[in-house]
C-alpha atoms as a PDB file:
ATOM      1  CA  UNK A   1     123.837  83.850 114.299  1.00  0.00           C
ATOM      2  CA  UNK A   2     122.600  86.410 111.887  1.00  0.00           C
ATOM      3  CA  UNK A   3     122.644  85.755 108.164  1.00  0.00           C
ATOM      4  CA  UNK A   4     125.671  88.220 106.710  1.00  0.00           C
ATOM      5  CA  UNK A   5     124.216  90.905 105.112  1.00  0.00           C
ATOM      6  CA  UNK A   6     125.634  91.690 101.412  1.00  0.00           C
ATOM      7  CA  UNK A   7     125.949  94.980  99.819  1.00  0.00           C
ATOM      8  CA  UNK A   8     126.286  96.382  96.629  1.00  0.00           C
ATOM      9  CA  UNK A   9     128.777  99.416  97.698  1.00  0.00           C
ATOM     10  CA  UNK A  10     132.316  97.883  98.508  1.00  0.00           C
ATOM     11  CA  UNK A  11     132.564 100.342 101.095  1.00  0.00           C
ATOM     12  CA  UNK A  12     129.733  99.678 102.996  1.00  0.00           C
ATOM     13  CA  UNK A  13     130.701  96.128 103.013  1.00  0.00           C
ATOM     14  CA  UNK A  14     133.730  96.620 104.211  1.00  0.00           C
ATOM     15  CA  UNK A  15     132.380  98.955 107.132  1.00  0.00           C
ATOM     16  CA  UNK A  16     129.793  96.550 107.823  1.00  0.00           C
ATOM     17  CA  UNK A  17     132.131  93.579 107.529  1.00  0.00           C
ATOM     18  CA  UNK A  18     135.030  95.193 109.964  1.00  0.00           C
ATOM     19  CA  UNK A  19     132.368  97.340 112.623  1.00  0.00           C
ATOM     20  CA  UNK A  20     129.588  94.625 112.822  1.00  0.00           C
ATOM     21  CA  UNK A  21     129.351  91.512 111.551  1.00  0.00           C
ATOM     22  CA  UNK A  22     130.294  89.160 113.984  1.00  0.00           C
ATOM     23  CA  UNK A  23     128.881  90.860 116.815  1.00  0.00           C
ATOM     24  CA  UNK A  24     125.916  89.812 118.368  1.00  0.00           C
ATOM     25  CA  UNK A  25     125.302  93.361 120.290  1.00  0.00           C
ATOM     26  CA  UNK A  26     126.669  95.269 117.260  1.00  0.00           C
ATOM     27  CA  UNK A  27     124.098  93.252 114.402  1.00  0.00           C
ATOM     28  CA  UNK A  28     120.900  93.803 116.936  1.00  0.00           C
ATOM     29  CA  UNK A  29     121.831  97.997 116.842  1.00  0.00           C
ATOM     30  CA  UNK A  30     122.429  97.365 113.519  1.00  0.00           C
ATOM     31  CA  UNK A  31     119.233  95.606 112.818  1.00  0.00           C
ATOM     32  CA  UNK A  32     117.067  97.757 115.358  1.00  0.00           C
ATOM     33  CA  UNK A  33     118.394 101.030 113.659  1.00  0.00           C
ATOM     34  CA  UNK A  34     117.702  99.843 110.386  1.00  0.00           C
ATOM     35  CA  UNK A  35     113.808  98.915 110.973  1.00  0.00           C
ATOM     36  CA  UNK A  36     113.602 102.662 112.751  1.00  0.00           C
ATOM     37  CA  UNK A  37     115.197 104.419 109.427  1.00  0.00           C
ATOM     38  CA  UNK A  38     112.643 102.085 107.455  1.00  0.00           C
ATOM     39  CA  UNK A  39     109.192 103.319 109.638  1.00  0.00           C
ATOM     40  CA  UNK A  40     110.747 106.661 109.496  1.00  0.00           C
ATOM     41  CA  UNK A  41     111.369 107.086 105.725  1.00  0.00           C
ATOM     42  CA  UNK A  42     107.632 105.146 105.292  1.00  0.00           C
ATOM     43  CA  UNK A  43     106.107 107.378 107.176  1.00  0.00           C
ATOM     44  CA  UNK A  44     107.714 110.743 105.572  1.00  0.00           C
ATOM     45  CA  UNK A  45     106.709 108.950 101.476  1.00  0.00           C
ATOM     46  CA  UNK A  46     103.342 108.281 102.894  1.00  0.00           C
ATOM     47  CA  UNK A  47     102.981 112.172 103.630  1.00  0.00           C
ATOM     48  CA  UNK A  48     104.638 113.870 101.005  1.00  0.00           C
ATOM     49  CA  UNK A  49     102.720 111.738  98.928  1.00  0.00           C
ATOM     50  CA  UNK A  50      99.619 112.909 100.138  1.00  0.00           C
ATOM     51  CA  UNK A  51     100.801 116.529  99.955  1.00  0.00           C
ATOM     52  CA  UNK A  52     100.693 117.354 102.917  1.00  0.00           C
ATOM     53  CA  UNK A  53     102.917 119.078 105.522  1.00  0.00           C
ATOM     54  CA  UNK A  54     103.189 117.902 109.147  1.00  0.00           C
ATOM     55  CA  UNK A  55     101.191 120.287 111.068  1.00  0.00           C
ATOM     56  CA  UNK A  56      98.565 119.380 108.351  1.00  0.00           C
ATOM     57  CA  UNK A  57      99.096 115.523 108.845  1.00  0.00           C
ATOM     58  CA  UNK A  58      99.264 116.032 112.424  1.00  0.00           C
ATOM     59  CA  UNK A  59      95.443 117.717 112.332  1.00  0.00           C
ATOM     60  CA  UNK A  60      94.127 115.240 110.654  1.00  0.00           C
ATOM     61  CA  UNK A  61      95.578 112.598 113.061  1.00  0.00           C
ATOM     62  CA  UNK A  62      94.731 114.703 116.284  1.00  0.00           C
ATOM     63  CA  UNK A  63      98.347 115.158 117.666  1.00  0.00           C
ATOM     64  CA  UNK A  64     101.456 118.224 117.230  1.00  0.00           C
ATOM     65  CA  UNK A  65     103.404 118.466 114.404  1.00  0.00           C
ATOM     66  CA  UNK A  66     106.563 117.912 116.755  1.00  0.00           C
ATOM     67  CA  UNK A  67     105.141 114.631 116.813  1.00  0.00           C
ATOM     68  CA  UNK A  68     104.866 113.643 113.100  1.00  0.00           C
ATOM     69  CA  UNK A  69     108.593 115.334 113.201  1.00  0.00           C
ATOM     70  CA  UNK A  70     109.538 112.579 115.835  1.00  0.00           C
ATOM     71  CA  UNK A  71     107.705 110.150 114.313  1.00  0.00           C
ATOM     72  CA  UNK A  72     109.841 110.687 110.788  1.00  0.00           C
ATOM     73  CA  UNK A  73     113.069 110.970 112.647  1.00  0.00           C
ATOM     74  CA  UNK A  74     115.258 107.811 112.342  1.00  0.00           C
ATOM     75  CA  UNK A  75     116.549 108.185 115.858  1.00  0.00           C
ATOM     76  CA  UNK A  76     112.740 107.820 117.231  1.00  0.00           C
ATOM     77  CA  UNK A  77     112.491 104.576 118.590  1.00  0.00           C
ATOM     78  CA  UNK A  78     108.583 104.823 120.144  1.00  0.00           C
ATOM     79  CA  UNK A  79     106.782 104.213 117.480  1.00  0.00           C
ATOM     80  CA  UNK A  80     103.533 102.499 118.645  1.00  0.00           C
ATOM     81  CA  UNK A  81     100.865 100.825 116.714  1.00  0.00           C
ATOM     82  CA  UNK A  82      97.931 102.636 117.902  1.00  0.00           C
ATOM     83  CA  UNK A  83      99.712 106.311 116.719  1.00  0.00           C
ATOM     84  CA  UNK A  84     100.587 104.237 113.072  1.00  0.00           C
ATOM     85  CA  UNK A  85      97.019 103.304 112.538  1.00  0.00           C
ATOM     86  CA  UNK A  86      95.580 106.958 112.876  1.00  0.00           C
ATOM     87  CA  UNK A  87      97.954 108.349 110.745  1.00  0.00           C
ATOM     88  CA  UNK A  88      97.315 105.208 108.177  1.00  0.00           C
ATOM     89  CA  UNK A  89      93.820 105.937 108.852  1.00  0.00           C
ATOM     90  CA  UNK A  90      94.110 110.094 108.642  1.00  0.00           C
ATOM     91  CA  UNK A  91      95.997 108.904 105.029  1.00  0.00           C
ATOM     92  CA  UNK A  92      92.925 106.126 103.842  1.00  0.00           C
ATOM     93  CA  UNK A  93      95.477 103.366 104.394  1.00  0.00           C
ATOM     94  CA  UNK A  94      95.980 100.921 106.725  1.00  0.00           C
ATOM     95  CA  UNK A  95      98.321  98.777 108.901  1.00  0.00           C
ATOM     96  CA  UNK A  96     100.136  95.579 107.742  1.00  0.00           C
ATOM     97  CA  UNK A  97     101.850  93.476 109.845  1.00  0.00           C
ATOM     98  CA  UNK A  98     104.078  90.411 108.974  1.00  0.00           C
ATOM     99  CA  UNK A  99     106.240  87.905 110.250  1.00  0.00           C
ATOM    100  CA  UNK A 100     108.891  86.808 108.973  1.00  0.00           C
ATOM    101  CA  UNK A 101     111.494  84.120 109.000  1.00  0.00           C
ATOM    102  CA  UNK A 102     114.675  85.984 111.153  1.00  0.00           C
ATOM    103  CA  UNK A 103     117.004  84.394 109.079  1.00  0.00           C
ATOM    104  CA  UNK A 104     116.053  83.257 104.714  1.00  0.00           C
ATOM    105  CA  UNK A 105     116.326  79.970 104.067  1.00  0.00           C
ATOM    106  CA  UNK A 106     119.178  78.482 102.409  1.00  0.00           C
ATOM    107  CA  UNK A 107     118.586  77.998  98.564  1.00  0.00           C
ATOM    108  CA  UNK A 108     119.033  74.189  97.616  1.00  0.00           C
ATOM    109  CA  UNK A 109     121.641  73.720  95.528  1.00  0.00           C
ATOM    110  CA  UNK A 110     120.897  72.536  92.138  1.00  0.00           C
ATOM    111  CA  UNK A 111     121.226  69.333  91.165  1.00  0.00           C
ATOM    112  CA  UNK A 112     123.316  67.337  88.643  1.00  0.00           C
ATOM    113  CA  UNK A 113     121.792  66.167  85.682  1.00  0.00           C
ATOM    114  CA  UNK A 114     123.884  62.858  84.581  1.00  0.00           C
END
């Protein structure tokens, strides 16, 4: 089971809390939606930061401009490794990948001084 998420807005907590938590299919959409919106919005910072518009990202990394659009859209869901390193690579950075514990370990509760 997933580790319930916590947020700062009441609202959100209660949507998330009454939509989604609980339910296994609903928390991997959930979960799978939310790492798409993350790539997407990293993607769009990387290139704004750089100044530069899509077509112009999308010469420098050899593809359309319809694809950089795609690529920033938080629906996409195709992102592949080989298309993020050229466009790390077209902005002088490069690909990190981690893995992480699915679920954070529970903090030990402190102890009892006597």
């Amino acid at each position: 089971m997933a580790a319930k998420r916590k947020f700062d807005s009441e609202a959100l907590q209660y949507t998330y809390d009454r939509f989604i938590a609980g339910d296994p299919e609903q928390e991997k959409f959930y979960e799978q939606a939310l790492f798409d919106t993350e790539v997407a919005s990293l993607l769009y910072d990387l290139r704004t930061k750089a100044g530069l518009s899509q077509r112009a990202l999308a010469k420098k990394v050899g593809t359309t401009a319809s694809v950089i659009c795609r690529l920033e859209d938080a629906d996409y869901e195709g992102h592949s490794l080989a298309m993020l390193r050229r466009i790390a690579a077209a902005l002088g950075k490069r690909v990190e990948i981690r893995f992480l514990p699915a679920v954070k370990p529970k903090r030990a509760k402190p102890r009892k001084v006597a």
